[in-house]
Protein backbone atom coordinates (compact mmCIF):
# COMPACT_ATOMS: atom_id res chain seq x y z
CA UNK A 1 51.39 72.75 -54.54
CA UNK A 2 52.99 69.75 -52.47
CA UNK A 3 52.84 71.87 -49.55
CA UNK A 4 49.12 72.08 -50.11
CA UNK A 5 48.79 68.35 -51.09
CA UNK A 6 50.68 67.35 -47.67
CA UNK A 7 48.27 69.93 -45.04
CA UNK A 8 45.11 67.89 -46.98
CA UNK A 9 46.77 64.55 -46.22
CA UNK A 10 47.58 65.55 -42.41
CA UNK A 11 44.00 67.09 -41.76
CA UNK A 12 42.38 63.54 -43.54
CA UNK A 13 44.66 61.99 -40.69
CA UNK A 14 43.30 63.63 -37.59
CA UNK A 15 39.80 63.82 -38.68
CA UNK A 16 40.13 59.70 -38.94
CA UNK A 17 41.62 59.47 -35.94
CA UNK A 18 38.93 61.89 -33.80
CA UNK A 19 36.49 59.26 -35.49
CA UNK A 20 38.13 56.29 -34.43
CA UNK A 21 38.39 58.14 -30.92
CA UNK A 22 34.83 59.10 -30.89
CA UNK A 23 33.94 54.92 -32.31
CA UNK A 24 36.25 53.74 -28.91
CA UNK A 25 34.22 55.61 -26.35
CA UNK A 26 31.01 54.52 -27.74
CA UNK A 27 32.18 50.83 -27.65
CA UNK A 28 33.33 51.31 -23.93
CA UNK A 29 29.56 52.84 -22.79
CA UNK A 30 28.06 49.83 -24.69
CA UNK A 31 30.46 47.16 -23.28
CA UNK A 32 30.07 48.94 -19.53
CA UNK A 33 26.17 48.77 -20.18
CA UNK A 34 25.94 45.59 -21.45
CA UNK A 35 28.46 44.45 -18.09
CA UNK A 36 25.67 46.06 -15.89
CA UNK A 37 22.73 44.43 -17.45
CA UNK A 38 24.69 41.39 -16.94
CA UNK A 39 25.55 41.71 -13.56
CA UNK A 40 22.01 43.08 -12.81
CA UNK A 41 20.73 39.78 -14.05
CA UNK A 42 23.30 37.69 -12.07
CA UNK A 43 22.32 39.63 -8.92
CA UNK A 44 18.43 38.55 -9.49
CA UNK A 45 19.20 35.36 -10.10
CA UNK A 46 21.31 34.65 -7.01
CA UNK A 47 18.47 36.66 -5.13
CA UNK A 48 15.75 34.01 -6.60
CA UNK A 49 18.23 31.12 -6.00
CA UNK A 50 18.80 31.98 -2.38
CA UNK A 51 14.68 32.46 -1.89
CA UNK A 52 13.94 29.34 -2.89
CA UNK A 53 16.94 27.79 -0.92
CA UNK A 54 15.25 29.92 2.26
CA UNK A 55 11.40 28.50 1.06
CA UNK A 56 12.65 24.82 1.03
CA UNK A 57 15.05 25.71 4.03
CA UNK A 58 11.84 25.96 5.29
CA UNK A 59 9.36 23.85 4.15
CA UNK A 60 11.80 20.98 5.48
CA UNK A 61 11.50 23.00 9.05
CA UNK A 62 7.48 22.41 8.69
CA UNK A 63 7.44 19.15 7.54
CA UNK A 64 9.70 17.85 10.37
CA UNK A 65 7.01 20.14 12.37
CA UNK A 66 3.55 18.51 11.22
CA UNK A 67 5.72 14.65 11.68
CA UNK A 68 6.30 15.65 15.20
CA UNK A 69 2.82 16.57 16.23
CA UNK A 70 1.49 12.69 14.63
CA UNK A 71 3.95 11.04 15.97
CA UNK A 72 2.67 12.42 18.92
CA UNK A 73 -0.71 11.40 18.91
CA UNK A 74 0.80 7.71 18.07
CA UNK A 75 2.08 7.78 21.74
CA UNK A 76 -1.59 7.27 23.47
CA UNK A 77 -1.56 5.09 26.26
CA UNK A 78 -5.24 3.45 26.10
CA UNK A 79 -7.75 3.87 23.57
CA UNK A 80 -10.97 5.64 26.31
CA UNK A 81 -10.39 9.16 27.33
CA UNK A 82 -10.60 8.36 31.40
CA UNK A 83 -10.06 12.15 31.53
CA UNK A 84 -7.06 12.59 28.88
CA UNK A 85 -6.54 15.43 27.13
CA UNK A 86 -8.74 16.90 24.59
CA UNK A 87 -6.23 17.62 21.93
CA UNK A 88 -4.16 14.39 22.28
CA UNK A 89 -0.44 13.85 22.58
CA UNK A 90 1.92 11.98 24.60
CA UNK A 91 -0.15 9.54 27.71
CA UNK A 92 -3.54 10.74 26.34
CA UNK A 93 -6.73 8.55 24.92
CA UNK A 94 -6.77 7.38 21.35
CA UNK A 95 -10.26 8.88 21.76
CA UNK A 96 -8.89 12.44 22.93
CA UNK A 97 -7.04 12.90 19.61
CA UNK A 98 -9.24 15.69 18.28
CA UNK A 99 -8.97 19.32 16.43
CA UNK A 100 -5.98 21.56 16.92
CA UNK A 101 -6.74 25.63 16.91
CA UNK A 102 -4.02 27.43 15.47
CA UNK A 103 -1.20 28.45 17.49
CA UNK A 104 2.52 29.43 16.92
CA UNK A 105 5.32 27.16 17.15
CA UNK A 106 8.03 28.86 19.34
CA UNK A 107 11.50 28.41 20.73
CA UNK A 108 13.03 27.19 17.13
CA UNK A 109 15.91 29.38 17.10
CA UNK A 110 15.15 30.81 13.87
CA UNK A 111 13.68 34.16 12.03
CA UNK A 112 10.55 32.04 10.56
CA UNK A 113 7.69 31.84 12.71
CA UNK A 114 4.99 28.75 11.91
CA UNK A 115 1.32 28.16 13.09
CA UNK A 116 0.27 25.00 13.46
CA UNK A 117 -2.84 23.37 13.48
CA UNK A 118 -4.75 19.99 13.12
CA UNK A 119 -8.22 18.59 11.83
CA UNK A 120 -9.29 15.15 12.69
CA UNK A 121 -12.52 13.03 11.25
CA UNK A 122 -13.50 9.89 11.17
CA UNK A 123 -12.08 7.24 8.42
CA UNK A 124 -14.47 4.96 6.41
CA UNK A 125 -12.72 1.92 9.37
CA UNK A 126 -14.07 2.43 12.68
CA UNK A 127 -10.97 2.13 14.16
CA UNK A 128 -9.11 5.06 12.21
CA UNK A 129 -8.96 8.57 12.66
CA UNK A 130 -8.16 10.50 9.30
CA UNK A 131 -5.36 13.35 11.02
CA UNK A 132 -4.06 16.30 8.60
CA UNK A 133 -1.17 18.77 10.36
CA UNK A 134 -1.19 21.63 8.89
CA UNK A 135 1.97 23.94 9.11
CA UNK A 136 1.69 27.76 8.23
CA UNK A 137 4.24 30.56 7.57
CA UNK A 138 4.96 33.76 5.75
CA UNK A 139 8.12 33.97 4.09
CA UNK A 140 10.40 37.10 3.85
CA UNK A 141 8.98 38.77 0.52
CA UNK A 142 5.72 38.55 2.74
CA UNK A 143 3.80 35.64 0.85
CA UNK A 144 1.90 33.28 2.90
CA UNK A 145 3.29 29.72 2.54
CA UNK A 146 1.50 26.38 4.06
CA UNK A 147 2.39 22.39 4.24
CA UNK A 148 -0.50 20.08 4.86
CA UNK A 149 0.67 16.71 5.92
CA UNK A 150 -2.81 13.74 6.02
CA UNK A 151 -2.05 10.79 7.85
CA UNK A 152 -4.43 8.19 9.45
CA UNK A 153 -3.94 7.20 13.26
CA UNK A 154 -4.74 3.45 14.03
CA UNK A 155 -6.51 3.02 17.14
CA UNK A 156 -4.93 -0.04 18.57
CA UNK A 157 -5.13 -1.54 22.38
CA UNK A 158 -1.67 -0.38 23.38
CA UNK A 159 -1.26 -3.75 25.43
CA UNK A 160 -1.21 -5.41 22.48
CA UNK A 161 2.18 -3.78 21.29
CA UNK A 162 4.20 -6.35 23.17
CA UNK A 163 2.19 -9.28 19.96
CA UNK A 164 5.14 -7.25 17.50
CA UNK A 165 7.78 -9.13 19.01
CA UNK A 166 6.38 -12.33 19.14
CA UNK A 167 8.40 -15.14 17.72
CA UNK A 168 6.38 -16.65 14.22
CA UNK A 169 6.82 -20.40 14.15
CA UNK A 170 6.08 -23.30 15.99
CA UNK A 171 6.32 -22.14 19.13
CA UNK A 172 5.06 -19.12 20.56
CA UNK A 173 6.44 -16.52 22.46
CA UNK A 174 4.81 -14.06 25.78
CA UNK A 175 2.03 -11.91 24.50
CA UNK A 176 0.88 -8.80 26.01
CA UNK A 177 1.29 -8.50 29.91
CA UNK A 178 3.98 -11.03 29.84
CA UNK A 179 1.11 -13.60 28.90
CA UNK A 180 0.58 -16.52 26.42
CA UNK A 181 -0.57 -14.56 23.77
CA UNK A 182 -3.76 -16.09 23.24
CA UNK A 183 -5.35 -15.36 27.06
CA UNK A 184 -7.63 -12.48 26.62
CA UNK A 185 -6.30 -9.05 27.21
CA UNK A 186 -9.34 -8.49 29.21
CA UNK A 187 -8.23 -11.57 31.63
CA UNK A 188 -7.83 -9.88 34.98
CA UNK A 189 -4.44 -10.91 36.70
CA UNK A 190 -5.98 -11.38 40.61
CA UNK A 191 -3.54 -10.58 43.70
CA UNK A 192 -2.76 -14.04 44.64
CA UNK A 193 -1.25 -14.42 40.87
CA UNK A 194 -3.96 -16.50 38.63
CA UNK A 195 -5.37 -15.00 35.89
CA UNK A 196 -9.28 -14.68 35.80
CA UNK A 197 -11.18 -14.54 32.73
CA UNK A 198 -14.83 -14.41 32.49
CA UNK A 199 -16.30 -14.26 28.91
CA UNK A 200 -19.64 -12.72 29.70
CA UNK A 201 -19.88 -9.87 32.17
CA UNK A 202 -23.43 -10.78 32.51
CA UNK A 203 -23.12 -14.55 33.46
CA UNK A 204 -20.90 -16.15 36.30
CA UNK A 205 -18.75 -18.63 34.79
CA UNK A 206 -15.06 -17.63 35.15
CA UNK A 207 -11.79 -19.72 34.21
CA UNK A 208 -8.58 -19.51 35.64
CA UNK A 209 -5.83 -19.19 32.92
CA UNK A 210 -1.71 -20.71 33.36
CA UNK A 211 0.25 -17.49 32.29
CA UNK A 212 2.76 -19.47 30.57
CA UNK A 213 0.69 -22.25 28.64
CA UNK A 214 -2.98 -20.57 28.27
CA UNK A 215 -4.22 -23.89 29.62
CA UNK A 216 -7.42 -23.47 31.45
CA UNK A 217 -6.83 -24.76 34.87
CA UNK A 218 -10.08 -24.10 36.89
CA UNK A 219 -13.65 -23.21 36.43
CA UNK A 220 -14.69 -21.19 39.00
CA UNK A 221 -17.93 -18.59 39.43
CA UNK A 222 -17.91 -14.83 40.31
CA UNK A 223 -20.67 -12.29 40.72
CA UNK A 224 -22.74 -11.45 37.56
CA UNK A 225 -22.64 -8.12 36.34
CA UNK A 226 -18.84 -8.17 36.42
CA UNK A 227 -16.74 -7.64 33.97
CA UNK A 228 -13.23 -9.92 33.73
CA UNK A 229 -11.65 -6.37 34.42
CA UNK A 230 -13.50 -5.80 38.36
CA UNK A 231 -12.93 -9.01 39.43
CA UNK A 232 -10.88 -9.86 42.54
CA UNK A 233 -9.41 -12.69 43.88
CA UNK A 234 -12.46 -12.66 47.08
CA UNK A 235 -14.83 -12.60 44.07
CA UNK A 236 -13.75 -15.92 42.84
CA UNK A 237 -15.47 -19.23 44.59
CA UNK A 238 -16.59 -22.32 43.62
CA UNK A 239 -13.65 -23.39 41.82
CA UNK A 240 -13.25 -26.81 40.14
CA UNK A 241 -9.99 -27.90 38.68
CA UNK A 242 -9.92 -29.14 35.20
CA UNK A 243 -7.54 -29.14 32.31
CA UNK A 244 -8.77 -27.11 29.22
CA UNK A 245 -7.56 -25.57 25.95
CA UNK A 246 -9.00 -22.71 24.45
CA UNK A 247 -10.23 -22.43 21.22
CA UNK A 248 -11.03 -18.82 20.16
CA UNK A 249 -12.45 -15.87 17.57
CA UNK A 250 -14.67 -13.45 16.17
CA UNK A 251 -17.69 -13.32 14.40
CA UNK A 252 -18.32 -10.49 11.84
CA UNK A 253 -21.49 -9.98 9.83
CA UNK A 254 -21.39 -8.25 5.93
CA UNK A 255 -25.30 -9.51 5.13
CA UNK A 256 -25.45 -6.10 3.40
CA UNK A 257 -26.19 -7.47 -0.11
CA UNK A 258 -26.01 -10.32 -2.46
CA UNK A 259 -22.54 -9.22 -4.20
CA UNK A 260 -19.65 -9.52 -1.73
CA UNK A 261 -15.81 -8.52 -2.27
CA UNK A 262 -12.18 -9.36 -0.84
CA UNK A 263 -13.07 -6.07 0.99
CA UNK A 264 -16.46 -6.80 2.56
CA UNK A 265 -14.40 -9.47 4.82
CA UNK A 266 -11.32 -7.26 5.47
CA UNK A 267 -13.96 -4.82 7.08
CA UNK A 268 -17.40 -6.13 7.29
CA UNK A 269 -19.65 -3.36 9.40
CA UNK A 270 -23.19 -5.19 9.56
CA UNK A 271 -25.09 -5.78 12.87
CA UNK A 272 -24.04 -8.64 15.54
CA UNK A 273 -26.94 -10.86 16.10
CA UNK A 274 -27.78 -13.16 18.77
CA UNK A 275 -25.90 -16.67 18.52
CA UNK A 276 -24.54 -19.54 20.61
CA UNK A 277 -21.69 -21.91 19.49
CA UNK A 278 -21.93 -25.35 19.21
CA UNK A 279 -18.84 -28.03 19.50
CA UNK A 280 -19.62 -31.50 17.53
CA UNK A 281 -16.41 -34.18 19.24
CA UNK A 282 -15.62 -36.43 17.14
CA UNK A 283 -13.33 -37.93 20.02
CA UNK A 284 -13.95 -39.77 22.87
CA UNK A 285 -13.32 -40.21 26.84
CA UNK A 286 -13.49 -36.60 27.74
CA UNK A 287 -14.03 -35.23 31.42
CA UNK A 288 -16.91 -33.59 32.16
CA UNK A 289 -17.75 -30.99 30.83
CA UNK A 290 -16.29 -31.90 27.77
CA UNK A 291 -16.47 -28.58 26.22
CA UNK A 292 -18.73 -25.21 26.92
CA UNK A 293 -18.70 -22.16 24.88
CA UNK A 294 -19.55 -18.19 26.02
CA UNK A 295 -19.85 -15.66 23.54
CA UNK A 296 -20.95 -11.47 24.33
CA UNK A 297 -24.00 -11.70 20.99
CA UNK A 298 -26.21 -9.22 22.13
CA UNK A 299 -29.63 -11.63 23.41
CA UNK A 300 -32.60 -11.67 21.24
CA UNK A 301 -31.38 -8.97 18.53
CA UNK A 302 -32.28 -9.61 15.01
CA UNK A 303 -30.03 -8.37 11.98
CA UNK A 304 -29.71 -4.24 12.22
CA UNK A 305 -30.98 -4.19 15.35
CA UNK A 306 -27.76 -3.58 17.75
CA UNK A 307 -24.84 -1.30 16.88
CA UNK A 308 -22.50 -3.96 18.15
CA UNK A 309 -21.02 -5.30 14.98
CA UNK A 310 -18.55 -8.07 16.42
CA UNK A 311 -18.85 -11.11 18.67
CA UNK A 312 -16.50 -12.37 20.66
CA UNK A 313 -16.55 -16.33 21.68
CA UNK A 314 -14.38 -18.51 23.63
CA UNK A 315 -14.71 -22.29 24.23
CA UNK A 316 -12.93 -24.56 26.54
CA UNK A 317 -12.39 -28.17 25.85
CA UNK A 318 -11.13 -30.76 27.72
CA UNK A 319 -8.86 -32.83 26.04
CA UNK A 320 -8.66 -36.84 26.62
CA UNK A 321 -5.92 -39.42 25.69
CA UNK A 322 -2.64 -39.88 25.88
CA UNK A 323 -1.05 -37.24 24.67
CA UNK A 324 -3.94 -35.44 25.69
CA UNK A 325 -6.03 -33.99 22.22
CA UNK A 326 -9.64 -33.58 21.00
CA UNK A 327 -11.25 -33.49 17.57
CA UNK A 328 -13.91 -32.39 16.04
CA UNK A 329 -16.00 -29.72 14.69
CA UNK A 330 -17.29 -26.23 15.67
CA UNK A 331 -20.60 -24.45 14.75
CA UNK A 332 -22.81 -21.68 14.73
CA UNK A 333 -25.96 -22.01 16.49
CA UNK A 334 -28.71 -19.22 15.16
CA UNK A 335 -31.02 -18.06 17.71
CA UNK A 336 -34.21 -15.92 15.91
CA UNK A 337 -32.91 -16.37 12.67
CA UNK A 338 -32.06 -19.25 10.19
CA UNK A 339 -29.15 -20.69 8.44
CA UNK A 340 -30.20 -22.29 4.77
CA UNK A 341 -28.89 -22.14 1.13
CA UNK A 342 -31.70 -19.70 0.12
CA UNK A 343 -35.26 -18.52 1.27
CA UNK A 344 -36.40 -15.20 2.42
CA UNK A 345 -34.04 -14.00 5.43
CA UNK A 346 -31.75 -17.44 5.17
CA UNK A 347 -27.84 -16.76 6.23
CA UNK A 348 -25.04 -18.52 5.71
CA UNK A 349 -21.92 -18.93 7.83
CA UNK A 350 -18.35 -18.28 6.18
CA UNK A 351 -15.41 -19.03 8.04
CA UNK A 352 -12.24 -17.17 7.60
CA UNK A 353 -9.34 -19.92 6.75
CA UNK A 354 -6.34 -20.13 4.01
CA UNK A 355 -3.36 -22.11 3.93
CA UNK A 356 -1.05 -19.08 5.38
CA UNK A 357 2.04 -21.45 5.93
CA UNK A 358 2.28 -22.55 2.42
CA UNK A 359 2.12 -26.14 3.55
CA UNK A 360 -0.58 -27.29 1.17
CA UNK A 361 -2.99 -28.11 3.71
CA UNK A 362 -5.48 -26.46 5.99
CA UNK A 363 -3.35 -26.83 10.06
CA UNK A 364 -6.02 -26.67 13.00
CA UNK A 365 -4.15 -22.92 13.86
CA UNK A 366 -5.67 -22.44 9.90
CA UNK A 367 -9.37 -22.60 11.24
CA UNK A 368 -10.43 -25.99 9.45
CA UNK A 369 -14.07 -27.57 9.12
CA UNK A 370 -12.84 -30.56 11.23
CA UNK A 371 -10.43 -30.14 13.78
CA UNK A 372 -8.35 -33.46 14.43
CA UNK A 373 -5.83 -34.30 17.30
CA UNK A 374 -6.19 -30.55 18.89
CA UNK A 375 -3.73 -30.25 21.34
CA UNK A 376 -2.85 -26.65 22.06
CA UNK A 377 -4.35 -23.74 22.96
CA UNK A 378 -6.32 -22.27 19.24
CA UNK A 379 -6.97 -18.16 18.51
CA UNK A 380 -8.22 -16.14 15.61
CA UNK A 381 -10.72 -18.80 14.65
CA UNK A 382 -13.25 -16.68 12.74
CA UNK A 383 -16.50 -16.72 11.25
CA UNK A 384 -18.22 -14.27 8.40
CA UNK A 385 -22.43 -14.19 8.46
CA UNK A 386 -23.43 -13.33 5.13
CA UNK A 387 -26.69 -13.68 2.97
CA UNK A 388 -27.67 -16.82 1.73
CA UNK A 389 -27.49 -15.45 -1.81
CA UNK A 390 -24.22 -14.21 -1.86
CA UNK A 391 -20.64 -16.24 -1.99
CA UNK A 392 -18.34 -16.73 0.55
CA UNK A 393 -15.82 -13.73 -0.29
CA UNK A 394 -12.29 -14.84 -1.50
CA UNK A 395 -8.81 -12.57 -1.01
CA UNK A 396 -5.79 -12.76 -2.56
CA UNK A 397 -2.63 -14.61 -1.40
CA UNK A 398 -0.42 -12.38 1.23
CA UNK A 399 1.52 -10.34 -1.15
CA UNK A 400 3.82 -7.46 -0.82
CA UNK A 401 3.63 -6.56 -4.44
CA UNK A 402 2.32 -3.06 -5.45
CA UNK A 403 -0.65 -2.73 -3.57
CA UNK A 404 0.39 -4.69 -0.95
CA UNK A 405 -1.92 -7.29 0.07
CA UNK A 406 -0.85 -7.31 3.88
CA UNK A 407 -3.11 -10.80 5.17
CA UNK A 408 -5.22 -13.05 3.36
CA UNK A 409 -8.69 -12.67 4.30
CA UNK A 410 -10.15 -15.52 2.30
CA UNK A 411 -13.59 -17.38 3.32
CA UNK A 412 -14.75 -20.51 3.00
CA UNK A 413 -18.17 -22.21 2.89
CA UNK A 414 -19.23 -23.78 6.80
CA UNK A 415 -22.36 -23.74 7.20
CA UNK A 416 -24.71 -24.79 5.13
């Protein structure tokens, strides 16, 4: 009977331990397929993770791509074609910068290869270009991937590059062409050294600039018909010494309604009219001619009747006294239309002037309604045309808050 009772006990025993044996295996496939799934998911995820390493790897590749061809077309030389290339780039036209048809970017030194390609349209400023590079490439799992980069290019007389470094203070420093930076651009530098200027291609009064100073040193004549640009120096006769100082500007026209904004003066498009300027000295003594003024209004065109849309002007003055200075005031003549406070077709002038030097006051470099003891050369002295009805549009201060507010365009009543 114990016998028995013992073979029962030793046969319980094995058959638990085959079942524990049997339990161990099964835990070892689960573990083992649970490791695999794991590792499976690892793998995929450092797969992903180096794809979108590659994609950005790559993306960084066509951004530095699409910056390289708009810095590019910054590089222009002149603003006219004069036979530069049709898709821009380094030396060419401001003009010139145009469309880009696709084409592959080689010689990168890597797997990816990129097509790139450029649209260009006019901005809402007539001196912009709205540019967008575009940058395209498939990646490795075969999807197509593309950066877009906008931009707007500027189309800025390259001459005047040289204004960046001028010195901002009292004195003033060499403008562009190693000039005073208030002589013309256009002024035409003759082979016997003086520097010619004639404000209206059309007429025949020339002045002789002093690099250095911008004093006006002679009044000469020269063909009509020529610009500043085709004059030489056996071109120039009748030459009379004097001693002059410039004074200087635009005239822009926004007499496109009654309502007028900060922006309407930052970028006023209407039509240039036909005008004179008129000097008012309020000092005495001065050599003849005391002052005379050119401007390039187009003759005899009423309002939206030209495309021109800015006149330039430029008066001489002759000073008087010791130290020589003049005073006085400065106005726009209408010719075929009428300056009033109201009526039907009445205009008013605006002048563009703020106290930008904080100083409290309004400096003659500040374009005020009286100028008073003028003794240097004067530049950016501005005028806005506007309808009667409408205000004299006002800016804010010069502000590099968030959005900057890079100049102050403010305008001021001047005529009536």
């Amino acid at each position: 009977m114990a016998t028995t009772t013992s073979l029962r006990a030793i046969a319980r025993r094995a058959c638990t331990l085959r079942r524990r044996g049997g339990l161990a295996l099964i835990e070892v496939l689960i573990a083992t397929a649970l490791l695999g799934l794991g590792s499976a998911a690892l793998m995929r995820l450092h797969l992903h993770l180096r794809h979108g390493s590659e994609v950005a790897r790559q993306r960084a590749e066509a951004l530095r791509l699409a910056e390289e061809d708009l810095e590019t077309l910054r590089a222009y030389t002149r603003l006219d074609s004069g036979g530069g290339s049709g898709g821009g780039g380094s030396g060419a036209a401001w003009s010139a910068i145009g469309n880009l048809a696709a084409q592959e970017v080689t010689d990168l030194g890597g797997p990816t290869v990129y097509t790139r390609s450029r649209s260009v349209s006019p901005a809402a400023a007539p001196a912009l270009k709205s540019v967008t590079a575009t940058l395209a490439w498939t990646d490795r799992h075969g999807e197509a991937r593309q950066l877009r980069l906008p931009t707007l290019v500027a189309g800025l007389d390259p001459a005047l590059i040289g204004a960046l470094l001028l010195r901002r203070g009292d004195e003033r420093g060499l403008g562009a062409l190693g000039r005073h930076p208030l002589i013309p651009v256009t002024a035409r530098e003759l082979s016997d050294g003086r520097i010619a200027y004639k404000p209206r291609a059309s007429g025949t009064l020339t002045w002789v600039f002093d690099a250095a100073t911008a004093q006006v040193t002679a009044r000469c004549q020269s063909p009509a018909g020529l610009a500043s640009a085709d004059l030489t120096a056996a071109q120039i006769s009748g030459c009379r010494a004097i001693s002059g100082l410039l004074l200087a500007g635009v005239l822009r026209f926004a007499t496109q309604g009654d309502t007028l904004r900060a922006t309407d003066a930052e970028n006023p498009l209407g039509s240039a009219m036909d005008l004179d300027l008129r000097l008012s000295l309020s000092s005495t003594g001065h050599p003849d001619p005391a002052w005379e003024c050119e401007d390039d209004a187009p003759d005899g065109a009423p309002p939206a009747a030209t495309a021109q849309t800015v006149v330039h002007y430029a008066c001489v003055v002759q000073p008087a006294g010791n130290p020589p200075q003049w005073s006085g005031r400065l106005d726009v003549v209408p010719r075929g239309w009428a300056i009033a406070d109201g009526g039907d077709g009445a205009l008013r002038i605006c002048r563009y002037s703020a106290d930008h030097d904080g100083n409290g006051r309004i400096d003659n470099r500040e374009h005020p309604l009286r100028y008073a003891g003028v003794g240097e050369p004067l530049g950016d002295q501005n005028f806005l045309v506007v309808r009667a009805a409408a205000g004299c549009p006002r800016d804010a201060p010069a502000s590099m808050g968030v959005p900057a507010n890079w100049v102050d365009d403010s305008t001021v009543a001047h005529q009536p």
